[in-house]
N, C-alpha and C. Protein backbone atom coordinates (compact mmCIF):
# COMPACT_ATOMS: atom_id res chain seq x y z
N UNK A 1 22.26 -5.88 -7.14
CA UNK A 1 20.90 -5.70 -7.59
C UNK A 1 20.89 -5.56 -9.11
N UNK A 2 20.29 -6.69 -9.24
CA UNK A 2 20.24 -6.21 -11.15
C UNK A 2 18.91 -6.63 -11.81
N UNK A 3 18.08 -4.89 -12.52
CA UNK A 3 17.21 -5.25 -13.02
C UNK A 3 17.17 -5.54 -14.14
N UNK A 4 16.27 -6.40 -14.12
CA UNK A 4 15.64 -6.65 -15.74
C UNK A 4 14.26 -6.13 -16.23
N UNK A 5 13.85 -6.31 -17.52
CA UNK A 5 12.83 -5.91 -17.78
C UNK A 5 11.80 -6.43 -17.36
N UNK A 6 11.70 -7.68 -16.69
CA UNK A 6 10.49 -7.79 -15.55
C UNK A 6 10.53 -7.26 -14.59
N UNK A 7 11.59 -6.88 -14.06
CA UNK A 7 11.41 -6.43 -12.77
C UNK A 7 11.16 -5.01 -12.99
N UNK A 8 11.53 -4.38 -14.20
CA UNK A 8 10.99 -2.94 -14.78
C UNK A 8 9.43 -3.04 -14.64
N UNK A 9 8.80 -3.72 -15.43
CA UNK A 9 7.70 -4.22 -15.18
C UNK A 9 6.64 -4.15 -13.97
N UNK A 10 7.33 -5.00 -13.09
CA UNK A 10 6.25 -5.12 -11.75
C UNK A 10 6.79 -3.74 -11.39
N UNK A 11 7.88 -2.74 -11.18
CA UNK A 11 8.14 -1.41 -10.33
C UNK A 11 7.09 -0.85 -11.24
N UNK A 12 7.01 -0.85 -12.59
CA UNK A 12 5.60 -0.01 -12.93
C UNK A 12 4.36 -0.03 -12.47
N UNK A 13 3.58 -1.54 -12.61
CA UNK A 13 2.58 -1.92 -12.14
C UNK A 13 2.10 -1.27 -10.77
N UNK A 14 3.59 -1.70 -9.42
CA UNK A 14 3.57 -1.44 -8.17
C UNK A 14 3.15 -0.18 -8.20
N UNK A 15 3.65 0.98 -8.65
CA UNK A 15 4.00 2.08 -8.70
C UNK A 15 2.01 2.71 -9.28
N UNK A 16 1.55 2.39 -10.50
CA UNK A 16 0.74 2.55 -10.37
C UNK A 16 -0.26 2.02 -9.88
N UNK A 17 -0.35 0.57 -9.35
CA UNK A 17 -1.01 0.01 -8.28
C UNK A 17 -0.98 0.97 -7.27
N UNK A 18 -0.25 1.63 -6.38
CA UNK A 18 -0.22 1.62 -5.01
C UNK A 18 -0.78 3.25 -5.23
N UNK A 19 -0.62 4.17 -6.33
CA UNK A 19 -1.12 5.28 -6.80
C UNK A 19 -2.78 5.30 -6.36
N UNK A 20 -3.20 4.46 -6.19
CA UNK A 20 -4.87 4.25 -6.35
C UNK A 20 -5.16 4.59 -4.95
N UNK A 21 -4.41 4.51 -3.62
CA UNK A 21 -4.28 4.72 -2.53
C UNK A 21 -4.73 6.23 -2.25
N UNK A 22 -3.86 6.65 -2.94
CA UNK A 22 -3.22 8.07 -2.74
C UNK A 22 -4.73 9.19 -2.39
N UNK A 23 -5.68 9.35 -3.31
CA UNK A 23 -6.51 9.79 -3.34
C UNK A 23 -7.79 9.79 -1.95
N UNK A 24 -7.78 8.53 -1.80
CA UNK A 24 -8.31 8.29 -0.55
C UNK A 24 -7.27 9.27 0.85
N UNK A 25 -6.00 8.81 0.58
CA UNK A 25 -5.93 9.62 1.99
C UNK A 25 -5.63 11.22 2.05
N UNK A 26 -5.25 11.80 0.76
CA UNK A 26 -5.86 12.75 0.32
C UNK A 26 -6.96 13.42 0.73
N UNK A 27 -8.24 13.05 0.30
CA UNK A 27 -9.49 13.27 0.91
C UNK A 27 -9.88 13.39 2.23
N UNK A 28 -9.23 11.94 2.95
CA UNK A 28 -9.58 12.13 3.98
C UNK A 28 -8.58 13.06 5.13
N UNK A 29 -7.40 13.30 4.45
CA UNK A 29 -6.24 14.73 5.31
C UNK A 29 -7.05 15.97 5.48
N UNK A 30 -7.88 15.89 4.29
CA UNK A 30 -8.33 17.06 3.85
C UNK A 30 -9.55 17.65 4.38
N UNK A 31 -10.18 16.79 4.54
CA UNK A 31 -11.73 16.83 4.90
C UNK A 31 -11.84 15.96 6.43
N UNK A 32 -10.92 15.82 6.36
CA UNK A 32 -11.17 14.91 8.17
C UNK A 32 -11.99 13.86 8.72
N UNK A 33 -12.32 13.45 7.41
CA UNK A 33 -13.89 12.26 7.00
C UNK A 33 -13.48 11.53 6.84
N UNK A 34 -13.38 10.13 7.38
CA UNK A 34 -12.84 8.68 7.14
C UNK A 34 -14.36 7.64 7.57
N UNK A 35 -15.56 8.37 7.28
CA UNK A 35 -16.68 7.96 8.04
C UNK A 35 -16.81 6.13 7.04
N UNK A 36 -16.90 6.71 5.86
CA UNK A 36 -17.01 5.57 4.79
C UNK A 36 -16.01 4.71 4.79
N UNK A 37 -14.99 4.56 5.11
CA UNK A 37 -13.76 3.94 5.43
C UNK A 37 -13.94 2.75 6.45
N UNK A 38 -14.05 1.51 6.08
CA UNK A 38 -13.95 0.62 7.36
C UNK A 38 -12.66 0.29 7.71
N UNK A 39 -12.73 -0.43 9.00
CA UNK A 39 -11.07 -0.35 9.55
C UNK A 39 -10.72 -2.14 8.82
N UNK A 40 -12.02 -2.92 8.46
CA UNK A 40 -11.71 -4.15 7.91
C UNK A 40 -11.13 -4.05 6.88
N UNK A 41 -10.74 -3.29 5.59
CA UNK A 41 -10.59 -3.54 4.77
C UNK A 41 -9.49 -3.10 4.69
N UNK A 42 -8.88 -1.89 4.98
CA UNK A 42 -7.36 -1.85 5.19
C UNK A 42 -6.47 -2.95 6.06
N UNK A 43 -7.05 -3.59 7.24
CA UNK A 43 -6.27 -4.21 8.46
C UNK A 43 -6.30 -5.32 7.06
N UNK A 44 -7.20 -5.71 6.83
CA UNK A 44 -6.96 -6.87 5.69
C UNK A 44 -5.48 -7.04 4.73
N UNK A 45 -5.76 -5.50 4.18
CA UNK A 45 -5.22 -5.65 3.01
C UNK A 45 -3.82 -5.51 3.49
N UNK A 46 -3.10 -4.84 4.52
CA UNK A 46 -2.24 -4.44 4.87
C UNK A 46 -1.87 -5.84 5.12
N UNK A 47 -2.40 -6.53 5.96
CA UNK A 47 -1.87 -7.96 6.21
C UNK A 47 -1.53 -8.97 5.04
N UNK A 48 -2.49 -8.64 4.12
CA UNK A 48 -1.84 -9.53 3.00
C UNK A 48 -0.83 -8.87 2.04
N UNK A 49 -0.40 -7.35 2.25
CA UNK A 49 0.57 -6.67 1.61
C UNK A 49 1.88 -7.60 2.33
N UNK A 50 1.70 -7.22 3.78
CA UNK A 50 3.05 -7.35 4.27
C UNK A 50 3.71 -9.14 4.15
N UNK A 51 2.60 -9.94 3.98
CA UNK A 51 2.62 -11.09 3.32
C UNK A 51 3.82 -11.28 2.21
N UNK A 52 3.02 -10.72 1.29
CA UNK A 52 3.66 -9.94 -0.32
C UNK A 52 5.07 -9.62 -0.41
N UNK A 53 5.23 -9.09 0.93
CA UNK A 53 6.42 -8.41 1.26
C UNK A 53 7.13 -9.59 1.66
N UNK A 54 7.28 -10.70 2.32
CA UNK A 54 7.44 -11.58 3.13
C UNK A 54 8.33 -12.03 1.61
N UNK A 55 7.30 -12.78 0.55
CA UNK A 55 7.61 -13.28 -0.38
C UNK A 55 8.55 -12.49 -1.08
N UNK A 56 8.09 -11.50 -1.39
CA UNK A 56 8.79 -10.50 -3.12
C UNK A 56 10.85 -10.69 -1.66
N UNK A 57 10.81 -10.53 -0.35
CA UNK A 57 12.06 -11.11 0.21
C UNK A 57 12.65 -12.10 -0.36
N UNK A 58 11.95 -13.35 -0.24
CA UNK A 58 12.41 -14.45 -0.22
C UNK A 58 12.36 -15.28 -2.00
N UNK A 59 11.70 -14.24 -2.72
CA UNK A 59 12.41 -14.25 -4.23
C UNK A 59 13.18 -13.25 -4.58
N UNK A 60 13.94 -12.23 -3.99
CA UNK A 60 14.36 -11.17 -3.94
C UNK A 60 14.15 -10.18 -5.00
N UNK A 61 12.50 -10.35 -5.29
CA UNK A 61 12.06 -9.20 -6.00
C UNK A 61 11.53 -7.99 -5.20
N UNK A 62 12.80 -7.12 -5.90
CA UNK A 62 12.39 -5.84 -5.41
C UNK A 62 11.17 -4.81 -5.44
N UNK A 63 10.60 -5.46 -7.09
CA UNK A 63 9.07 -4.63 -7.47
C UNK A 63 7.92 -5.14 -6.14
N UNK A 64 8.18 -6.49 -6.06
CA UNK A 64 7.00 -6.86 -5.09
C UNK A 64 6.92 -6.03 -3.97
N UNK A 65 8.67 -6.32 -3.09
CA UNK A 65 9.04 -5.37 -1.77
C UNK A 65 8.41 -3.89 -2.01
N UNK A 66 9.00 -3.16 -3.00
CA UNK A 66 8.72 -2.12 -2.79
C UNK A 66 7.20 -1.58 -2.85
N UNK A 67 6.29 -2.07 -3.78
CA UNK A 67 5.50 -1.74 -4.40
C UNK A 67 4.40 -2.34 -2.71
N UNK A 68 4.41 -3.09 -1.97
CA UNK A 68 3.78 -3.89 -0.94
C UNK A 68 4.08 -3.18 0.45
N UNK A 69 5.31 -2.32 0.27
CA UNK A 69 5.86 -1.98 1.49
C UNK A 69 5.18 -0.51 1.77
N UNK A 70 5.02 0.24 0.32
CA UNK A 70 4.17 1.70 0.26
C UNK A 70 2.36 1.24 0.28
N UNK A 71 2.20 0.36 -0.51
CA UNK A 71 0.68 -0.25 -0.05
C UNK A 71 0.85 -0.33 1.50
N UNK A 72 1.11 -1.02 2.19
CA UNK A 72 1.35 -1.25 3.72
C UNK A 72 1.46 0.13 4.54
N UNK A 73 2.57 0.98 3.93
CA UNK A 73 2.17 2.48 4.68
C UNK A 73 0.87 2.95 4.51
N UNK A 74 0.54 3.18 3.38
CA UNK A 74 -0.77 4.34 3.12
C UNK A 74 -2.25 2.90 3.39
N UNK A 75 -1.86 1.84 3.67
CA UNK A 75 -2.96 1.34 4.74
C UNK A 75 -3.07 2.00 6.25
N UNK A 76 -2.08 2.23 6.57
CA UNK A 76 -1.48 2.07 7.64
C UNK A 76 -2.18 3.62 8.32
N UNK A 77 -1.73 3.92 7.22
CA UNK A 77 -1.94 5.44 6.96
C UNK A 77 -3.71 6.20 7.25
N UNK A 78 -4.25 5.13 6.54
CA UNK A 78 -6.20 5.18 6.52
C UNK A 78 -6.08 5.08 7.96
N UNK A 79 -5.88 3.69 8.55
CA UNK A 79 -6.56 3.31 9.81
C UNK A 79 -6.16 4.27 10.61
N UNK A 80 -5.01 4.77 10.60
CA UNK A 80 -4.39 6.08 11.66
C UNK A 80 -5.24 7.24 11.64
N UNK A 81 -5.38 7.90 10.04
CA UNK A 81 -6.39 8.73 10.43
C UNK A 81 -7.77 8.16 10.44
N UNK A 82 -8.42 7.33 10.45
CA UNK A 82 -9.52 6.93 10.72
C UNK A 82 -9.38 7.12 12.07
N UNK A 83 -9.03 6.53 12.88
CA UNK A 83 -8.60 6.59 14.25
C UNK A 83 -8.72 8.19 15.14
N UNK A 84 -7.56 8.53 14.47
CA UNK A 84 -7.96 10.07 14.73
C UNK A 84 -9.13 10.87 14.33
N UNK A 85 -9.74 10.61 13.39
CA UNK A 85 -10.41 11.80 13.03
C UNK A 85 -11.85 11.27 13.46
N UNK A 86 -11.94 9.83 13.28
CA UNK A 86 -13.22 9.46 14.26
C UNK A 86 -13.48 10.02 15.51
């Protein structure tokens, strides 16, 4: 595995990309409210993460993998507690 400064790069981006998540499920651990939350827009996005993931494989970039694979949990993550707390 050897990075370079692009691949420094996208682990930043990823890293604060996937940060934007965080807050949402936060809120909703917290408060047990996922009312505003549709289940379309995570099942979406998760599907085109794990996509992402598919690729950042098969160029063996690790920023993509990683950064697509934690997007993909904390989707994963909404619809579960949506699920539950509905």
């Amino acid at each position: 595995m050897n990075f370079d400064i692009v691949e420094i790069i996208g682990l930043i981006a990823g890293i604060i990309t996937s940060m934007g998540f965080l807050p949402q499920l936060f809120k909703g651990f917290k408060t047990k409210k996922l009312d505003d939350v549709s289940y379309f827009m995570p099942t979406v996005l998760s599907l085109g993460m794990s996509i992402w993931f598919v690729y950042g494989f098969l160029t063996n970039s690790i920023a993509i993998m990683t950064a697509n694979t934690f997007g993909t949990i904390c989707c994963i993550g909404l619809i579960v507690m949506k699920k539950i707390y509905s």
